[in-house]
Every structure is written in structure tokens, then in C-alpha cells.
Protein backbone atom coordinates (compact mmCIF):
# COMPACT_ATOMS: atom_id res chain seq x y z
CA UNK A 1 0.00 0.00 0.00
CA UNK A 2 1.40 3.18 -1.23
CA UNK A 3 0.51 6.21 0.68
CA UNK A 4 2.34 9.76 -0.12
CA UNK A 5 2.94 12.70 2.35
CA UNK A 6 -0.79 13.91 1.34
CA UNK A 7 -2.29 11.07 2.82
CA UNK A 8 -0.59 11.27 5.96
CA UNK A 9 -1.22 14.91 6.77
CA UNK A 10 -4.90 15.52 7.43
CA UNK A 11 -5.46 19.26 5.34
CA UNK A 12 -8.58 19.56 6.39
CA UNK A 13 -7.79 22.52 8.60
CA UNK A 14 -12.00 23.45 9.40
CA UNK A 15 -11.92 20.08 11.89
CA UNK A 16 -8.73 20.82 13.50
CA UNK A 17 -8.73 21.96 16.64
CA UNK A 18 -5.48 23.29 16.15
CA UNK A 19 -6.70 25.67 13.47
CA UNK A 20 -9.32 27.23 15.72
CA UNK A 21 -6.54 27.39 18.58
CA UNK A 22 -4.63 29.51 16.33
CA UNK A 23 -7.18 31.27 15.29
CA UNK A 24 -8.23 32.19 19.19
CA UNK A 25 -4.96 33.14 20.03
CA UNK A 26 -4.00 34.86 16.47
CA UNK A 27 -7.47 37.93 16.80
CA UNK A 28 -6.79 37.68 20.54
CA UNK A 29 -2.86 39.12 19.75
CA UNK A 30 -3.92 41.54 17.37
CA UNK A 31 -7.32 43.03 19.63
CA UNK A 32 -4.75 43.40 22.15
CA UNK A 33 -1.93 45.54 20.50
CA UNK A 34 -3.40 47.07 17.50
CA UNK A 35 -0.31 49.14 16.11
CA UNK A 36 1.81 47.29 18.60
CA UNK A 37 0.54 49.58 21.24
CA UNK A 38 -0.96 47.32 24.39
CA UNK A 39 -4.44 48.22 25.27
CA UNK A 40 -3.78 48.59 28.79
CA UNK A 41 -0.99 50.98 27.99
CA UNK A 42 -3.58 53.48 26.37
CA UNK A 43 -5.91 53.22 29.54
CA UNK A 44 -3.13 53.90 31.82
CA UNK A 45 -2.31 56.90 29.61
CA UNK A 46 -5.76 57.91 29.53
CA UNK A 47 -5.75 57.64 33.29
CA UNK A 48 -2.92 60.30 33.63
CA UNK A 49 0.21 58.19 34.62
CA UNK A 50 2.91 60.20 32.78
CA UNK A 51 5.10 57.46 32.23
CA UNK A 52 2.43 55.44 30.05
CA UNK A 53 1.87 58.54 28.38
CA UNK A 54 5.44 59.11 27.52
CA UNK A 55 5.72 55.24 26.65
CA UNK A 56 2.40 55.90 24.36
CA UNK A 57 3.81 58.41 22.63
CA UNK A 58 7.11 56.76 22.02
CA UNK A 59 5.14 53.49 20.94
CA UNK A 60 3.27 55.32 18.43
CA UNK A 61 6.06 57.45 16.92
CA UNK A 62 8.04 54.14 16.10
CA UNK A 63 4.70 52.94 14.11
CA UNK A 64 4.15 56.44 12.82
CA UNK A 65 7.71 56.81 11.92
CA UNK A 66 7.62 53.74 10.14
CA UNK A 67 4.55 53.88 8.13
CA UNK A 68 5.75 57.60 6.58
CA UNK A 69 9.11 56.12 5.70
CA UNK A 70 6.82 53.11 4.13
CA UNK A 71 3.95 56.22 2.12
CA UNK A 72 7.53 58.13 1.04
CA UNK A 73 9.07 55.13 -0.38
CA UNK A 74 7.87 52.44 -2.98
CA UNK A 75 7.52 50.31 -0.58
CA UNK A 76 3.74 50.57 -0.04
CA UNK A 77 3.49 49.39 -3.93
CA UNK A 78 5.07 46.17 -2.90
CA UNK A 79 3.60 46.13 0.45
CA UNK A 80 -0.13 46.20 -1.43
CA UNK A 81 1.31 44.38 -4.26
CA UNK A 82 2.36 41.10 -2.35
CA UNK A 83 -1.30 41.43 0.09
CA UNK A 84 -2.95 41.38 -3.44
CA UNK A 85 -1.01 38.53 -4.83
CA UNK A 86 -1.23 36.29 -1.71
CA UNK A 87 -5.29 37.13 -1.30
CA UNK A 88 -5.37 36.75 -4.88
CA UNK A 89 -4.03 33.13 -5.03
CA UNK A 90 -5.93 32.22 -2.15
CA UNK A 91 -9.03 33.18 -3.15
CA UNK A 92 -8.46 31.48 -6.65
CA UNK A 93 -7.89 28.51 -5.08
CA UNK A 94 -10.63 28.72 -2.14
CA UNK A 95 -13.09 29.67 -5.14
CA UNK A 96 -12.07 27.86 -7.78
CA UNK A 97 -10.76 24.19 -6.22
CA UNK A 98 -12.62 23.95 -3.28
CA UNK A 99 -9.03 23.82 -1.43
CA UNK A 100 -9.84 23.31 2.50
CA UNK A 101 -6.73 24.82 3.40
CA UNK A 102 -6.89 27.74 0.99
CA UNK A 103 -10.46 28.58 2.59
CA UNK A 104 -9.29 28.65 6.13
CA UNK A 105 -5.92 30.80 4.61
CA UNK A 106 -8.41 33.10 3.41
CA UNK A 107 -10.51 33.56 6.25
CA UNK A 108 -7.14 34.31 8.53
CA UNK A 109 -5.33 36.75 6.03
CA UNK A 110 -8.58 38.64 4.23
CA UNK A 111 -9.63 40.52 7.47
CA UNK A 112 -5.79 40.82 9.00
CA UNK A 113 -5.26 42.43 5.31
CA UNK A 114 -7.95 44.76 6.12
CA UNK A 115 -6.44 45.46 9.68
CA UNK A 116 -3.10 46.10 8.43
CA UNK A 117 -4.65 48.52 6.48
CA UNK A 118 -6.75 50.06 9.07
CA UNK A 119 -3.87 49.94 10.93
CA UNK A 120 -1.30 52.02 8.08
CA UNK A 121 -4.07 54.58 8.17
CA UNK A 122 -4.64 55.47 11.51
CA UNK A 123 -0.54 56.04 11.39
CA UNK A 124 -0.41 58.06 9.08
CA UNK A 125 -3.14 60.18 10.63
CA UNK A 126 -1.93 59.72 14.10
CA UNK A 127 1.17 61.77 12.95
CA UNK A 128 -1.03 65.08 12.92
CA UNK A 129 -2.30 64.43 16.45
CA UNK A 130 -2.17 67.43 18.88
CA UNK A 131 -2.04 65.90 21.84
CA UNK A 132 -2.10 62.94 24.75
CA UNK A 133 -5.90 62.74 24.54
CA UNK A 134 -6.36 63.17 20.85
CA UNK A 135 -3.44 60.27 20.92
CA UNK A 136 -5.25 58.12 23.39
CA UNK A 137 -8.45 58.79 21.31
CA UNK A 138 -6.94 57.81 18.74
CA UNK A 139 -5.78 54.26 19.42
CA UNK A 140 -9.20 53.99 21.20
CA UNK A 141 -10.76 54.33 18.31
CA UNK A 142 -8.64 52.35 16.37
CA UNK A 143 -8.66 49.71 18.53
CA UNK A 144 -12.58 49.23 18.45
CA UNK A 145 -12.66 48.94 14.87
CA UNK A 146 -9.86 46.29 15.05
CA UNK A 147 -11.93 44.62 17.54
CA UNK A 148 -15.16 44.87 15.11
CA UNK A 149 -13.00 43.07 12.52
CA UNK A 150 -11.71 40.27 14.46
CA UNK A 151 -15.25 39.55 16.10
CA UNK A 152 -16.85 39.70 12.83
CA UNK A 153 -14.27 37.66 10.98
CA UNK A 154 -14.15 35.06 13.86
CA UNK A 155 -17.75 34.91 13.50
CA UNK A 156 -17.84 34.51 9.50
CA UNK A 157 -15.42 31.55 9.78
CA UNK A 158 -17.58 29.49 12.42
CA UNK A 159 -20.25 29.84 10.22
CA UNK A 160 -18.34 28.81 7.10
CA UNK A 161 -16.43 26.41 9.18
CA UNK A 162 -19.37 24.52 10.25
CA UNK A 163 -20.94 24.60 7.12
CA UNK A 164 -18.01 23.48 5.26
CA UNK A 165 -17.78 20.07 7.61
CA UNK A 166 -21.56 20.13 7.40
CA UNK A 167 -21.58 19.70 3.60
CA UNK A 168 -18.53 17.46 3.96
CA UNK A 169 -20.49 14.75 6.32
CA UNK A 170 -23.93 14.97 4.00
CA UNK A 171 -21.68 13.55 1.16
């Protein structure tokens, strides 16, 4: 009896419980530090304690400061390029072959796309902030909308989840 590499690794990633482990633990990391910056970091600031502010506002330049070098270079065509290639060929091969593993790619990379995005933007904006509470406004806000994303996206794949291994046990 013959049996390749294929056969031995189960790519059915929907009933693994390792896949929805990672996927827990992957919109739990990003909720927590959109932009890097720790949530509890921005309520301390918010709170007054002049060290988190002054640990806020070095946090953020280093993201800010990065994302402008990123908008002044060419960079952010490749950056774009290579999310629109990867989402591309997933998405061809969710769509078009049915692939298991290419569906549950998708649902991890389509909505942290959009949050990297999200993310890039409130950067660039953040760089025109006034002040500590238009700052800690700031990565409030942003961090709400991150959390929309990842509840919503967590959400979408349970549902396509189950009815991927509910289609797969009717036939």
C-alpha cells in the first residue's frame, strides 16, 4: 500500500482543533496591540500616569515613523502588491478548487489584510495628532474597529467552518 505525504497529513484545517486554537490566540494578539501599542498601555495613559503617556507616545512614533518612511518610499506598492497577490491566489484557489486549506488561509489573512490597512491609516493620521488625549483617542478608536473586525471575521469563519464540515459529512 502506497501512501504519499498527502495522505498522511490531514489538510482539512476546518476540523482541526489546532486551526481554531490559532485562530483564538492569532485575533486575541492583534485586539490586544493594534499598532503594537498594548491596550492597557492606552488606559493607563488615559488615566494620567505620565510614564504610560510618555511610553504611548514613544510606541506610536516608532509605528508612525515607520509607516511615513513606508507612504515616502515604494515600498507601499510592494507592500499592497504582495497582500494582493497572496489574497489573490488564495481566493483562486478557495473559489475555484474547493481547497480546505486555501479557505481557512483566506478567512485568517482577508480581514488581517484589512487590519493592516486600518492599521497604516490610523498612522499616518496619528502623525497630525495634537495631543495625549487626541493620541489616546486615537488608538481607542482604532482599537474598536480592530476589535469589530476580528469579532466579525471570527464569526464569518464558524459559520463557514461549520458549514463546510456540514456539507462534507452529507456527502
Amino acid at each position: 500500500m502506497a501512501t504519499t505525504i498527502w495522505d498522511l497529513i490531514d489538510m482539512g484545517s476546518f476540523s482541526s482543533l489546532w486551526y481554531w486554537l490559532f485562530l483564538g490566540v492569532f485575533w486575541a494578539r492583534i485586539m490586544q496591540a493594534p499598532m503594537g501599542v498594548p491596550v492597557d498601555l492606552v488606559r493607563r495613559a488615559q488615566e494620567g500616569s505620565t510614564q504610560a503617556q510618555s511610553d504611548l507616545q514613544a510606541l506610536s512614533g516608532v509605528r508612525i515613523g515607520h509607516e511615513m518612511d513606508i507612504a515616502a518610499s515604494s515600498a507601499r506598492l510592494w507592500r499592497a502588491g504582495g497582500w494582493a497577490f497572496v489574497l489573490g491566489v488564495l481566493t483562486g484557489l478557495a473559489l475555484l478548487y474547493r481547497l480546505e486549506l486555501a479557505e481557512a488561509g483566506l478567512a485568517l489573512l482577508a480581514p488581517f489584510a484589512g487590519v493592516r490597512a486600518l492599521e497604516a491609516r490610523a498612522a499616518r493620521r496619528m502623525a497630525d495628532v495634537p495631543d495625549m488625549p487626541a493620541l489616546v483617542r486615537a488608538h481607542t478608536v482604532l482599537r474598536r474597529q480592530v476589535q469589530g473586525i476580528g469579532i466579525v471575521a471570527v464569526f464569518l469563519t464558524t459559520i463557514h467552518g461549520m458549514l463546510r464540515l456540514l456539507a462534507e459529512a452529507m456527502f
